[in-house]
N, C-alpha and C. Protein backbone atom coordinates (compact mmCIF):
# COMPACT_ATOMS: atom_id res chain seq x y z
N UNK A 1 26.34 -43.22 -17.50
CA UNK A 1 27.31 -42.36 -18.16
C UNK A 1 26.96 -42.27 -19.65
N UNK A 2 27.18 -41.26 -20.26
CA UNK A 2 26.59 -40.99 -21.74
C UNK A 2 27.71 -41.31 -22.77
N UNK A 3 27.30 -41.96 -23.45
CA UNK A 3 28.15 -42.69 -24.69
C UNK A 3 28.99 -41.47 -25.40
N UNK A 4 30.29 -42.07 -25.84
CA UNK A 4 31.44 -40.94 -26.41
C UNK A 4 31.74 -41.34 -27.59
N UNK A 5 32.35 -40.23 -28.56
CA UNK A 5 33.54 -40.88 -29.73
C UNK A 5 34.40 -40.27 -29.66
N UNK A 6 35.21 -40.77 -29.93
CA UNK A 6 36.83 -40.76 -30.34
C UNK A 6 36.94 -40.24 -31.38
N UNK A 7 38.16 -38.87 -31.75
CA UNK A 7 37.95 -38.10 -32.63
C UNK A 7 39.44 -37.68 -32.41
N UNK A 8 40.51 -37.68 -33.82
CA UNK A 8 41.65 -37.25 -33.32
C UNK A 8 41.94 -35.85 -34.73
N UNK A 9 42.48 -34.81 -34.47
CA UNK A 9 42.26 -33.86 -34.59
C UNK A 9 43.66 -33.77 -35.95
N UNK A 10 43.14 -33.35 -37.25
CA UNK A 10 44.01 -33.68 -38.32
C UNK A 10 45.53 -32.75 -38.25
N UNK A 11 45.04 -31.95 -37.41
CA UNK A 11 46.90 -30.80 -37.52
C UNK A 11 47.25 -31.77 -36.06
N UNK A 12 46.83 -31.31 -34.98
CA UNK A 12 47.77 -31.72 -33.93
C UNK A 12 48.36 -33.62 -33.57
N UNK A 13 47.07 -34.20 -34.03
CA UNK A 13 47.08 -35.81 -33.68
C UNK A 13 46.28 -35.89 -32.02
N UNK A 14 46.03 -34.93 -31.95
CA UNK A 14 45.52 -34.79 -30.42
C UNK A 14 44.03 -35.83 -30.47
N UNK A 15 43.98 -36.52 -29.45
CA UNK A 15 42.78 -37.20 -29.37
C UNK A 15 41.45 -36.62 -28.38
N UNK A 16 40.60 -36.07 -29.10
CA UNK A 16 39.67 -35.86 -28.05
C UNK A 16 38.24 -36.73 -28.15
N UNK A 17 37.77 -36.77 -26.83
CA UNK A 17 36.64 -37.52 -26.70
C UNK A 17 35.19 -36.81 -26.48
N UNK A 18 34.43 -37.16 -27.31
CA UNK A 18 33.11 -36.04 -27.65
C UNK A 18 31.93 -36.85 -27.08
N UNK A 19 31.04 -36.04 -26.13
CA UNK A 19 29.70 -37.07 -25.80
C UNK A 19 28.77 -37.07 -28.00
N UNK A 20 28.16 -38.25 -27.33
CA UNK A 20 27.49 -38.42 -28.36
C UNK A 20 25.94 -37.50 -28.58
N UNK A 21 25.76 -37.03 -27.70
CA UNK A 21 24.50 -36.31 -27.50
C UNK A 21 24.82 -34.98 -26.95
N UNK A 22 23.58 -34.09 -27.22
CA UNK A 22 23.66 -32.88 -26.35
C UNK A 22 23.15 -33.32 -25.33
N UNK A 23 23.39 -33.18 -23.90
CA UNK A 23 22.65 -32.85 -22.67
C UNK A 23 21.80 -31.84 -22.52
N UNK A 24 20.55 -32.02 -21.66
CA UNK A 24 19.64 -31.38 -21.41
C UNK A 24 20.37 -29.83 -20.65
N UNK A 25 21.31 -29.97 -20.17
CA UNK A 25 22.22 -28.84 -19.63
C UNK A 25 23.06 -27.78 -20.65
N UNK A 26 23.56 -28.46 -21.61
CA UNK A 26 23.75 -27.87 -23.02
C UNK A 26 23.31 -26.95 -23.36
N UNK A 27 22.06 -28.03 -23.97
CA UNK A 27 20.93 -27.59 -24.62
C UNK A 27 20.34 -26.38 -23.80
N UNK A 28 20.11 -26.01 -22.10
CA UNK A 28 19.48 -24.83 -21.48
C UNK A 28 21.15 -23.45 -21.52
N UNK A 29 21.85 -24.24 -21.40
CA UNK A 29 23.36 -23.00 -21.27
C UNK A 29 23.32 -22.75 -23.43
N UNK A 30 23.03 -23.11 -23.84
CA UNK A 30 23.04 -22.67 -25.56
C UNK A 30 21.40 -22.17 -25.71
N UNK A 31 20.59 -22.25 -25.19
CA UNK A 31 19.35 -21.63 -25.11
C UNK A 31 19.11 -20.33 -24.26
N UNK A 32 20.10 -20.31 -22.98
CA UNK A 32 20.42 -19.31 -22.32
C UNK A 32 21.14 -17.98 -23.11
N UNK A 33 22.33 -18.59 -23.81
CA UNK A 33 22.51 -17.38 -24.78
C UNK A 33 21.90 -16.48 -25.44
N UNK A 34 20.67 -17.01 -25.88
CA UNK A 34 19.82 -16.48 -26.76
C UNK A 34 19.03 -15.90 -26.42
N UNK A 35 18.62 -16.09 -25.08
CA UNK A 35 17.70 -15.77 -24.37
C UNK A 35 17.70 -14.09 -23.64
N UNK A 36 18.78 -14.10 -23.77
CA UNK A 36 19.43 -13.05 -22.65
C UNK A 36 18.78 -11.94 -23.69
N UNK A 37 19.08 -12.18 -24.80
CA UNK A 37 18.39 -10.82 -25.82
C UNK A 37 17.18 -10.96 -26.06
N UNK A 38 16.54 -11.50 -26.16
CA UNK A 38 15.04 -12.03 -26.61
C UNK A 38 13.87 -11.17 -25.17
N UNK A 39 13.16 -10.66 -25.87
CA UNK A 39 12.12 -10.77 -24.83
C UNK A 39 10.36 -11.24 -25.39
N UNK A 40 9.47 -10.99 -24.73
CA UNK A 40 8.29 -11.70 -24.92
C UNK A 40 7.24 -10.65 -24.79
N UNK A 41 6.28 -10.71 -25.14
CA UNK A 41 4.88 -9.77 -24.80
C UNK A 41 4.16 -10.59 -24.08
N UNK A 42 3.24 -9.54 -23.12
CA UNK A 42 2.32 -10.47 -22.72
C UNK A 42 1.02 -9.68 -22.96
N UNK A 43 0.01 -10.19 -23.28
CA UNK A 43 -1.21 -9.33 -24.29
C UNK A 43 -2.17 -10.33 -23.19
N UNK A 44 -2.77 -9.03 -22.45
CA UNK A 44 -4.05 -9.75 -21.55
C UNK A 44 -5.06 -10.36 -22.65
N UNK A 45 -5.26 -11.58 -21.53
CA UNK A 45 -6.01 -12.44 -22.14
C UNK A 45 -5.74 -13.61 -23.33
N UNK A 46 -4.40 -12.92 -23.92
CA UNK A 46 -3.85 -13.96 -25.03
C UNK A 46 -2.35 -14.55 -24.69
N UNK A 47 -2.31 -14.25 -23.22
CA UNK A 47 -1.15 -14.93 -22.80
C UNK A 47 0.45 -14.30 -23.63
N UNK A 48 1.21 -14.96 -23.34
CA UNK A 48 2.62 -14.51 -24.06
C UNK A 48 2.78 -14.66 -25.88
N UNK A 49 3.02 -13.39 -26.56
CA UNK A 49 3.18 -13.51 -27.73
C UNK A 49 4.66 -12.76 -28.47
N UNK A 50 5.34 -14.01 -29.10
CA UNK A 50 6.49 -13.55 -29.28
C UNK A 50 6.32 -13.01 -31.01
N UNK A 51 7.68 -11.88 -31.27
CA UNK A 51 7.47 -11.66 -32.24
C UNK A 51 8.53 -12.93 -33.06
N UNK A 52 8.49 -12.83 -34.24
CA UNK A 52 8.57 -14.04 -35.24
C UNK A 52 10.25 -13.75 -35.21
N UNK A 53 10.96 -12.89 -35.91
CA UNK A 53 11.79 -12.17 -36.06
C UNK A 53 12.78 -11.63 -35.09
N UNK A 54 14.05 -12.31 -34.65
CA UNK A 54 14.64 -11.97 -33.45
C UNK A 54 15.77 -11.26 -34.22
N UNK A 55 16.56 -10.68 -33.79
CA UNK A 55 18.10 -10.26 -34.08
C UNK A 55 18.66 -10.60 -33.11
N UNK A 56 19.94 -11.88 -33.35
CA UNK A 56 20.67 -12.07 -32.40
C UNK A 56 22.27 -11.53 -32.89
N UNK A 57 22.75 -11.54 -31.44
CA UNK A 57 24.14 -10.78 -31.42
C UNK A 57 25.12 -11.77 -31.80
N UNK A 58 26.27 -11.41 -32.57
CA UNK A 58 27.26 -12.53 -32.57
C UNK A 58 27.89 -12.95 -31.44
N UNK A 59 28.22 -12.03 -30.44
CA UNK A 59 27.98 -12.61 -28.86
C UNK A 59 27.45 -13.69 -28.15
N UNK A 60 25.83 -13.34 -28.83
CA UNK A 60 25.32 -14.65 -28.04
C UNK A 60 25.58 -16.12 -28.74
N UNK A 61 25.90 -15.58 -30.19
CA UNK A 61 26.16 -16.93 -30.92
C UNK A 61 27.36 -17.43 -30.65
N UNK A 62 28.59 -16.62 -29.93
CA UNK A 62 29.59 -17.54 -29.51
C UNK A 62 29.66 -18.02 -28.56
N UNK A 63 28.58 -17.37 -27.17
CA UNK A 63 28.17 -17.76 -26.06
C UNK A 63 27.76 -19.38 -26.32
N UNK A 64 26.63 -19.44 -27.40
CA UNK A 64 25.75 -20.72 -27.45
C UNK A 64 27.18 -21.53 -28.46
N UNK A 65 27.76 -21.18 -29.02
CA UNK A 65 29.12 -21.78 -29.35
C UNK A 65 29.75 -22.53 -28.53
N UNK A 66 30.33 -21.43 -27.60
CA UNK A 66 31.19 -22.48 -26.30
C UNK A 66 30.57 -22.82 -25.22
N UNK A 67 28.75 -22.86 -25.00
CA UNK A 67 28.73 -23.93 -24.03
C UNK A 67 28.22 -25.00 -24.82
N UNK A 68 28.30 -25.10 -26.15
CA UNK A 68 28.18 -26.48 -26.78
C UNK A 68 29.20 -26.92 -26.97
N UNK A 69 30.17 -26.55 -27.26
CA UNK A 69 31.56 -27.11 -27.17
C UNK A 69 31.92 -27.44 -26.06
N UNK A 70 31.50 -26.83 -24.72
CA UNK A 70 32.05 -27.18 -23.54
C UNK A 70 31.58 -28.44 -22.71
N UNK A 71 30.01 -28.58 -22.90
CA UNK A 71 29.11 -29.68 -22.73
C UNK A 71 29.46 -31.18 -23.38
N UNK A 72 29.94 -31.14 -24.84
CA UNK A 72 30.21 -32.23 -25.56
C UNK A 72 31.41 -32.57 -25.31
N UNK A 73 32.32 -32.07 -24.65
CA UNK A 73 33.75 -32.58 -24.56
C UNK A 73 33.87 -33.38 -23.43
N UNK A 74 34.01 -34.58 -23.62
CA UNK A 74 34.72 -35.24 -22.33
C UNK A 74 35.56 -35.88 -21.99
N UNK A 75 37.01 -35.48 -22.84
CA UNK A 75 38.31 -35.52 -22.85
C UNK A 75 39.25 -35.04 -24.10
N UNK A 76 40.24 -34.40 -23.34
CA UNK A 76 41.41 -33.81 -24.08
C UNK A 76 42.94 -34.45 -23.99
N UNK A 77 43.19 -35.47 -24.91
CA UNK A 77 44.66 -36.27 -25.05
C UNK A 77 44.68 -37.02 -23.59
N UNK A 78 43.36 -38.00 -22.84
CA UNK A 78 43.02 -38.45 -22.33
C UNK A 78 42.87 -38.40 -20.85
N UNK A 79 42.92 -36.98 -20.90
CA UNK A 79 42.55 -35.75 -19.03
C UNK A 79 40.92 -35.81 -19.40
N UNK A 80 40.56 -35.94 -17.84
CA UNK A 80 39.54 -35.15 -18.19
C UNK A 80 39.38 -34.42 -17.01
N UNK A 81 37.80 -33.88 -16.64
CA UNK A 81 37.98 -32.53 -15.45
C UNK A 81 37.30 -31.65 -15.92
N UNK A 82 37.41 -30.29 -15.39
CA UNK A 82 35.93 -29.60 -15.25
C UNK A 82 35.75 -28.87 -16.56
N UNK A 83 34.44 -28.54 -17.15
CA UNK A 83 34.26 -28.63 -18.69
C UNK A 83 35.14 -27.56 -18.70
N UNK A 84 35.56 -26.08 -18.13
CA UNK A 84 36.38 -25.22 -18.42
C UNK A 84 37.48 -25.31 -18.68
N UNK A 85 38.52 -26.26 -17.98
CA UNK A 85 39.74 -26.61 -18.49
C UNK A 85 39.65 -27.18 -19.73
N UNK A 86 38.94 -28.11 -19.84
CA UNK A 86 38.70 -29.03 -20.91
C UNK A 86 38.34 -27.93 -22.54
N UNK A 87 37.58 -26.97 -21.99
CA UNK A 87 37.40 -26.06 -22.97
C UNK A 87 38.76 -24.80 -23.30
N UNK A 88 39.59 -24.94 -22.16
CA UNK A 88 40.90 -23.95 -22.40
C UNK A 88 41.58 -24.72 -23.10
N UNK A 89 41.60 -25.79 -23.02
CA UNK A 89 42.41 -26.77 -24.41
C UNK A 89 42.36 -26.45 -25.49
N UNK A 90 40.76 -26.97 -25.55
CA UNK A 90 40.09 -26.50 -27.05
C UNK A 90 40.83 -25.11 -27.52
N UNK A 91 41.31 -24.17 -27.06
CA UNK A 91 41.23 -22.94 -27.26
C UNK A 91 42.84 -22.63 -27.94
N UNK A 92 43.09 -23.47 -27.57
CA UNK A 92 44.68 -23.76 -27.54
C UNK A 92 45.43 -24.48 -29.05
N UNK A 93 44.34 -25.42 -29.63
CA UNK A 93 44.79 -26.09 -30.61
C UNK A 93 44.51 -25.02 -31.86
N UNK A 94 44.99 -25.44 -33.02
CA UNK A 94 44.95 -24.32 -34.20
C UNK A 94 43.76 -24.65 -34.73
N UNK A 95 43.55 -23.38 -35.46
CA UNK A 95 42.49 -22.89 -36.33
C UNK A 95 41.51 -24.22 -37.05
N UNK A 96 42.60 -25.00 -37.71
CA UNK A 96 41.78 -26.57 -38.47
C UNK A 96 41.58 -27.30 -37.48
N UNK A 97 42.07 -27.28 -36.18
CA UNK A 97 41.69 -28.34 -35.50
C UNK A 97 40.41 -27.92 -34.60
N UNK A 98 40.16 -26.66 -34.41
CA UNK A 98 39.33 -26.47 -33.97
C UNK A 98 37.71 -26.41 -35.03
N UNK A 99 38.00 -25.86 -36.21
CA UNK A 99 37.02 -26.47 -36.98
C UNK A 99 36.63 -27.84 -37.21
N UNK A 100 37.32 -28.84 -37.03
CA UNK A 100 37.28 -30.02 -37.10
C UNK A 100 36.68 -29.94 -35.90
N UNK A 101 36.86 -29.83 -34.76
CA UNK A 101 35.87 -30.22 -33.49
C UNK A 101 34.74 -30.00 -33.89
N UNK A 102 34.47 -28.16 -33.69
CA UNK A 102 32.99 -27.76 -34.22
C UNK A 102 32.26 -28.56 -35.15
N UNK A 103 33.29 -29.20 -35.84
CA UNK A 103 31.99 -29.64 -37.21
C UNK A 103 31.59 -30.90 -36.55
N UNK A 104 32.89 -31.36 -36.24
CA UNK A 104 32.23 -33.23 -35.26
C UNK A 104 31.22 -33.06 -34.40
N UNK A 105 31.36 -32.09 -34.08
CA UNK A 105 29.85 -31.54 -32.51
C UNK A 105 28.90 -31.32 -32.92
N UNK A 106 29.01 -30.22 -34.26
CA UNK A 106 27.50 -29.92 -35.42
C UNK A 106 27.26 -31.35 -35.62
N UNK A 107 27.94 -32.04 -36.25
CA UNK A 107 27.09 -33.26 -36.82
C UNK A 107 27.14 -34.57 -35.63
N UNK A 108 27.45 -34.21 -34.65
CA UNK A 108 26.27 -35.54 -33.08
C UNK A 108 24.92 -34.79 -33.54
N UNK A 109 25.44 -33.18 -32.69
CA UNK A 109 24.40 -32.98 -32.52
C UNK A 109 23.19 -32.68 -33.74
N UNK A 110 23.45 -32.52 -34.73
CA UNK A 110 22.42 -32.58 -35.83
C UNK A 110 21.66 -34.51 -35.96
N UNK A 111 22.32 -35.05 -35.90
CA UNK A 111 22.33 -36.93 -35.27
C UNK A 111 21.10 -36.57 -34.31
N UNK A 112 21.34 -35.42 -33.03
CA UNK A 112 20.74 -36.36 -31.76
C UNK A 112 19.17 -35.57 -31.95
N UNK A 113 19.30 -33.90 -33.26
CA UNK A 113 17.73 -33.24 -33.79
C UNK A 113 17.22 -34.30 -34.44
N UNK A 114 18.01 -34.52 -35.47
CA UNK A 114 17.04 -35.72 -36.35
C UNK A 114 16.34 -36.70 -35.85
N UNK A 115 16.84 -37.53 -34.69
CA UNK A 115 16.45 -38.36 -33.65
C UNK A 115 15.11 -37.96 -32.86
N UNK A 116 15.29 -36.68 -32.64
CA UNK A 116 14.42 -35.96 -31.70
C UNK A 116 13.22 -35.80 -33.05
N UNK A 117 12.99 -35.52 -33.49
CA UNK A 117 12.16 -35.34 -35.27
C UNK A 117 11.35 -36.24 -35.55
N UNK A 118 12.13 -37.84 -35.47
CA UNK A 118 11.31 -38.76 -35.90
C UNK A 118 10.69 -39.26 -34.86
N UNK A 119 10.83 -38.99 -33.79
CA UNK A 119 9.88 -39.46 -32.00
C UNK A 119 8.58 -38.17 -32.57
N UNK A 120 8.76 -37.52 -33.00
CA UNK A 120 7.87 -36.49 -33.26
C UNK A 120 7.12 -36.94 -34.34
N UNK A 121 7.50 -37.33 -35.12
CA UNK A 121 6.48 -37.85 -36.34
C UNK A 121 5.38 -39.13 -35.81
């Protein structure tokens, strides 16, 4: 089972519980977003060549929004259950409390790049 924190939410007092990592499942449903607009060349003989320069939709950026939010949650005021309910919660609390999630989720997951960075060095 993947390690959690405890995180209680400054307007409501609501306690939610956040994985500590992105999952490899995440990570393909927030890569999937992006994907959907993106396409690739394929140039005989030089295999697939992408251009540098994408334009993405704010669509897909809320797409890759809520399945990172939906992936990292694994409890709401101590329910838990299938990431969609769990994410209709989310949806439910006010404006600061939901920035407060997002940012706790930006910074695991900026935690679990940096991590990934120095295996690379």
């Amino acid at each position: 089972m993947r390690e959690t924190k405890k995180i209680v939410l400054p307007d409501s007092k609501i306690e939610v519980e956040l994985y500590t990592y992105l999952s490899q499942r995440a990570y393909n449903e927030m890569i999937n977003a992006f994907n959907k607009e993106r396409k690739a060349k394929f140039v005989q003989g030089k295999g697939l060549v992408n251009e540098e320069e994408v334009d993405i939709s704010f669509e897909a950026m809320e797409k890759a929004q809520e399945a990172n939010i939906k992936y990292m949650i694994h409890s709401v005021a101590g329910e838990t259950g299938p990431v969609s309910i769990l994410y209709d919660k989310i949806l439910e609390v006010s404006k600061k409390d939901f920035a407060f999630i997002v940012s706790q989720i930006n910074e695991l997951t900026k935690e679990d790049e940096d991590e990934k960075k120095n295996l690379n060095e």
